[in-house]
Protein backbone atom coordinates (compact mmCIF):
# COMPACT_ATOMS: atom_id res chain seq x y z
CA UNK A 1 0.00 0.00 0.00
CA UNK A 2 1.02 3.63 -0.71
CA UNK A 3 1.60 5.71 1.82
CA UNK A 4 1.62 9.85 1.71
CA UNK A 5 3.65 11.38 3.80
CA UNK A 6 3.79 15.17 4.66
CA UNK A 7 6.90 16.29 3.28
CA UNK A 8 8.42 18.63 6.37
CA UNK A 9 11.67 19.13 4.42
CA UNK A 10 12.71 22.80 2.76
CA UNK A 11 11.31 23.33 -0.80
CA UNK A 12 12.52 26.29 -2.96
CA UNK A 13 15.98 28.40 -1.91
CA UNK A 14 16.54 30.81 1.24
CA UNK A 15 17.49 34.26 0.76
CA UNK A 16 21.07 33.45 1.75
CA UNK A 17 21.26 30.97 -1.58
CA UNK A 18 19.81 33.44 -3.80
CA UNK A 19 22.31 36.12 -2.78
CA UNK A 20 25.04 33.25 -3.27
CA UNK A 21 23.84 32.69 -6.86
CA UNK A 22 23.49 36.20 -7.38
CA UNK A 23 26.99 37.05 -6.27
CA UNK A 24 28.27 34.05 -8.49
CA UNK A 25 26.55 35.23 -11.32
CA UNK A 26 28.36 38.84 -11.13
CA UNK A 27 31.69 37.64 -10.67
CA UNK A 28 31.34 35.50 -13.80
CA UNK A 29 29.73 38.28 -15.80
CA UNK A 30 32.32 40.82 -14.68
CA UNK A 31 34.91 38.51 -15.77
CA UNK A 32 33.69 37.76 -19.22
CA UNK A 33 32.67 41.33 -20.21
CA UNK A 34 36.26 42.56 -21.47
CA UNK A 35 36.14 39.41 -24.02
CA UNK A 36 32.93 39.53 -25.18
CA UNK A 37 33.97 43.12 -25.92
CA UNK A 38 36.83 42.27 -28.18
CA UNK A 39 34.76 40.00 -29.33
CA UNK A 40 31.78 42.26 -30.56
CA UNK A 41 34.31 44.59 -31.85
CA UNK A 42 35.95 41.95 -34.23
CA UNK A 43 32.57 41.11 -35.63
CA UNK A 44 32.43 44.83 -36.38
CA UNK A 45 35.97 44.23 -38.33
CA UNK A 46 34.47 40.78 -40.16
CA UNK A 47 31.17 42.70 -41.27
CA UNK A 48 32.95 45.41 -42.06
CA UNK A 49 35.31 43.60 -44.55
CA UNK A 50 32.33 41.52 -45.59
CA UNK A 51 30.18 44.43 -46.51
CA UNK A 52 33.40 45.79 -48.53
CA UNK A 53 34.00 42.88 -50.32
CA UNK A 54 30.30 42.21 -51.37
CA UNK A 55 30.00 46.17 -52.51
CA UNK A 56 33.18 45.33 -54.54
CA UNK A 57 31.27 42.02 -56.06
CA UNK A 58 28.80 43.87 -56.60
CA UNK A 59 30.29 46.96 -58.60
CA UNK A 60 32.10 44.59 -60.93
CA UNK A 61 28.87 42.60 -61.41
CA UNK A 62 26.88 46.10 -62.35
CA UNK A 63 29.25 46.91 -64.49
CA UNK A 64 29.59 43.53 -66.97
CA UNK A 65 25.45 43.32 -66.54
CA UNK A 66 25.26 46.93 -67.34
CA UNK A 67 27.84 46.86 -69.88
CA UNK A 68 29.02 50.69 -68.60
CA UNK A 69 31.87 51.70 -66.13
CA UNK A 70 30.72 51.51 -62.20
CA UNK A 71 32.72 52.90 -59.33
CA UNK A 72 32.86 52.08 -55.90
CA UNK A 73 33.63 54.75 -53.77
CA UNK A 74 34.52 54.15 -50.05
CA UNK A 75 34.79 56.11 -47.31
CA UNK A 76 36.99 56.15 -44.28
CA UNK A 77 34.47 54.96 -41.93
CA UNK A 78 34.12 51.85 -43.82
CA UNK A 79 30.26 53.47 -45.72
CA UNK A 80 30.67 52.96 -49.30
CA UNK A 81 28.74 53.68 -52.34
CA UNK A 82 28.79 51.65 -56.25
CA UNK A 83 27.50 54.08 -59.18
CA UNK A 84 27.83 54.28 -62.71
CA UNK A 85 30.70 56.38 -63.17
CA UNK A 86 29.49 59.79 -63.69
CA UNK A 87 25.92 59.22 -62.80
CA UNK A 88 23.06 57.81 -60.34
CA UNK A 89 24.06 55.77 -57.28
CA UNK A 90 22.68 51.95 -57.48
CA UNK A 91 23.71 51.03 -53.94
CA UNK A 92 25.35 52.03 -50.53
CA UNK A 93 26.27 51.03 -47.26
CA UNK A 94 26.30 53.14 -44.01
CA UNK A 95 28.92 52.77 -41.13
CA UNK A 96 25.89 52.53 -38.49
CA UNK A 97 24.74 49.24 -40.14
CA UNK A 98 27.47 47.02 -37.83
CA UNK A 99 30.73 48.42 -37.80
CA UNK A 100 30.72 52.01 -36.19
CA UNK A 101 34.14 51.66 -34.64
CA UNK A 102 36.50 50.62 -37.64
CA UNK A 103 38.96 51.64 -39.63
CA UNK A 104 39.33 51.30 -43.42
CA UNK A 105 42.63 52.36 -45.37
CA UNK A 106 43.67 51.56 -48.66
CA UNK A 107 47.11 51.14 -50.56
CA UNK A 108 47.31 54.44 -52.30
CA UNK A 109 45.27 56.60 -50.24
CA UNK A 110 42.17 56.65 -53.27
CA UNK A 111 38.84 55.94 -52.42
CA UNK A 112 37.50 54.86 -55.88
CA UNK A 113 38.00 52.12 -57.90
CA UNK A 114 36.45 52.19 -61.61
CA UNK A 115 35.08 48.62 -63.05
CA UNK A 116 35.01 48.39 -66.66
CA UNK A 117 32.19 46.75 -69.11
CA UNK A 118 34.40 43.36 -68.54
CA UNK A 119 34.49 43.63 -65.09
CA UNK A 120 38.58 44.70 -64.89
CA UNK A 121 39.58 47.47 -62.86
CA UNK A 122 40.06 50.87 -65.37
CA UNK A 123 43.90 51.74 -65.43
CA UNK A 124 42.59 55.53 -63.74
CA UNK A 125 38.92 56.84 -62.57
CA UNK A 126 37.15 59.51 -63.36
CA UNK A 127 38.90 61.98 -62.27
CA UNK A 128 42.26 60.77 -63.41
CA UNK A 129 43.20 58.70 -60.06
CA UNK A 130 44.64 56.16 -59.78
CA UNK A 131 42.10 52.81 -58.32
CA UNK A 132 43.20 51.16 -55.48
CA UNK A 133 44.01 47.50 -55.05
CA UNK A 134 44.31 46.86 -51.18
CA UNK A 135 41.81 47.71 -48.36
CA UNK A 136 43.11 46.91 -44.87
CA UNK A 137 40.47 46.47 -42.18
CA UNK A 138 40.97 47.43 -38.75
CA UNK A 139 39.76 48.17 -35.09
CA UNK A 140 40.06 52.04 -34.44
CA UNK A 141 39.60 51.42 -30.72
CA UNK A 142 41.20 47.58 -29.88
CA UNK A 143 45.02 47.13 -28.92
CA UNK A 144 46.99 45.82 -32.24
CA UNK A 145 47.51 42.32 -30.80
CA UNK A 146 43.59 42.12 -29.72
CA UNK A 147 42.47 43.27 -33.38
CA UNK A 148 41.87 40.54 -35.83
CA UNK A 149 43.17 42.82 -38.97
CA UNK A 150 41.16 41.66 -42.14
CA UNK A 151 42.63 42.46 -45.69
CA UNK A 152 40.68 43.03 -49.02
CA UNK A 153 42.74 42.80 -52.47
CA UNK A 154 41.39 43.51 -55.77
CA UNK A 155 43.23 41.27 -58.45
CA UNK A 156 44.26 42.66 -62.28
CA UNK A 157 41.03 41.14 -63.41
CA UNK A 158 39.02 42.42 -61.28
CA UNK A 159 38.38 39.27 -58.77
CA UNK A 160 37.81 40.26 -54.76
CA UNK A 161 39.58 38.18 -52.08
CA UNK A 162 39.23 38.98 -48.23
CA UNK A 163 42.49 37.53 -46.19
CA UNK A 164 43.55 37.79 -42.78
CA UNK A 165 47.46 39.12 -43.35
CA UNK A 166 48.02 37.20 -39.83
CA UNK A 167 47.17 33.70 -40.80
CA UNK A 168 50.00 31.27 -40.88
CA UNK A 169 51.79 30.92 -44.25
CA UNK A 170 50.02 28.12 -46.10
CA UNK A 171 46.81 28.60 -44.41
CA UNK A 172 44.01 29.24 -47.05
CA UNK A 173 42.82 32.57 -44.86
CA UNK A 174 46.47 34.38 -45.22
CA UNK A 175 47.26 36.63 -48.30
């Protein structure tokens, strides 16, 4: 036969146990907080770089589909814009959509690059400068050996490749 006892035991925590948890909990958050930092700052760097290279893509695709030159014009806060040369803007990309705190530089200090009708980069732009070839992505607030430095390069054809100029040699990532 079954029997049902009255349980007389505790059920639930005290006070004293929550305040334990609590305390726990605080320690481990206050701990963690610096990394998760770094890390939310390197995803700013990796959609930063991303968001580059796909505005790059997508330049050189505009400009074979529309059989017309198309520039992509970048600005320092890693925003960027791809246009027909000369004319109306077809897309952009603001800083404020994921990477607010990085740094963009190129090779030769340009911020255009012309696409032709067969999607290679034009010898000059517009207005007679020469295109860039390199984009270097970077933290503007994290310590160098914190920042995970991302690297954009624009072949002779035209083709985009995003490396990470830290990688190992023979790793497919490194440039």
């Amino acid at each position: 036969m079954l029997s049902f006892r009255n349980k007389t035991g505790q059920t639930g925590f005290s006070l004293v146990e929550l305040m334990i948890g609590v305390v726990i909990l605080a320690i481990l958050a206050s701990v963690a907080m610096p990394s998760f930092q770094t890390w939310l700052l390197n995803s700013q760097i990796r959609n930063a770089a991303e968001s580059i290279s796909n505005g790059l893509q997508r330049a050189r695709a505009e400009a074979v589909g529309r059989n017309v030159n198309v520039e992509f014009v970048l600005s320092a806060d890693s925003s960027w814009v791809v246009k027909v040369a000369g004319g109306a803007d077809i897309e952009s990309r603001s800083s404020s959509e994921g990477s607010k705190k990085v740094a963009v530089t190129t090779d030769t200090g340009t911020t255009t690059v012309t696409y032709n009708n067969f999607g290679g980069v034009q010898a000059a732009n517009l207005n007679g400068s020469a295109p860039f070839t390199q984009i270097d992505v970077d933290s503007s607030t994290l310590s160098a050996d914190a920042s995970h430095e991302l690297q954009i390069t624009i072949g002779v054809g035209g083709n985009v490749r995003m490396c990470d100029p830290h990688a190992p040699t023979g790793s497919p990532r490194g440039c």
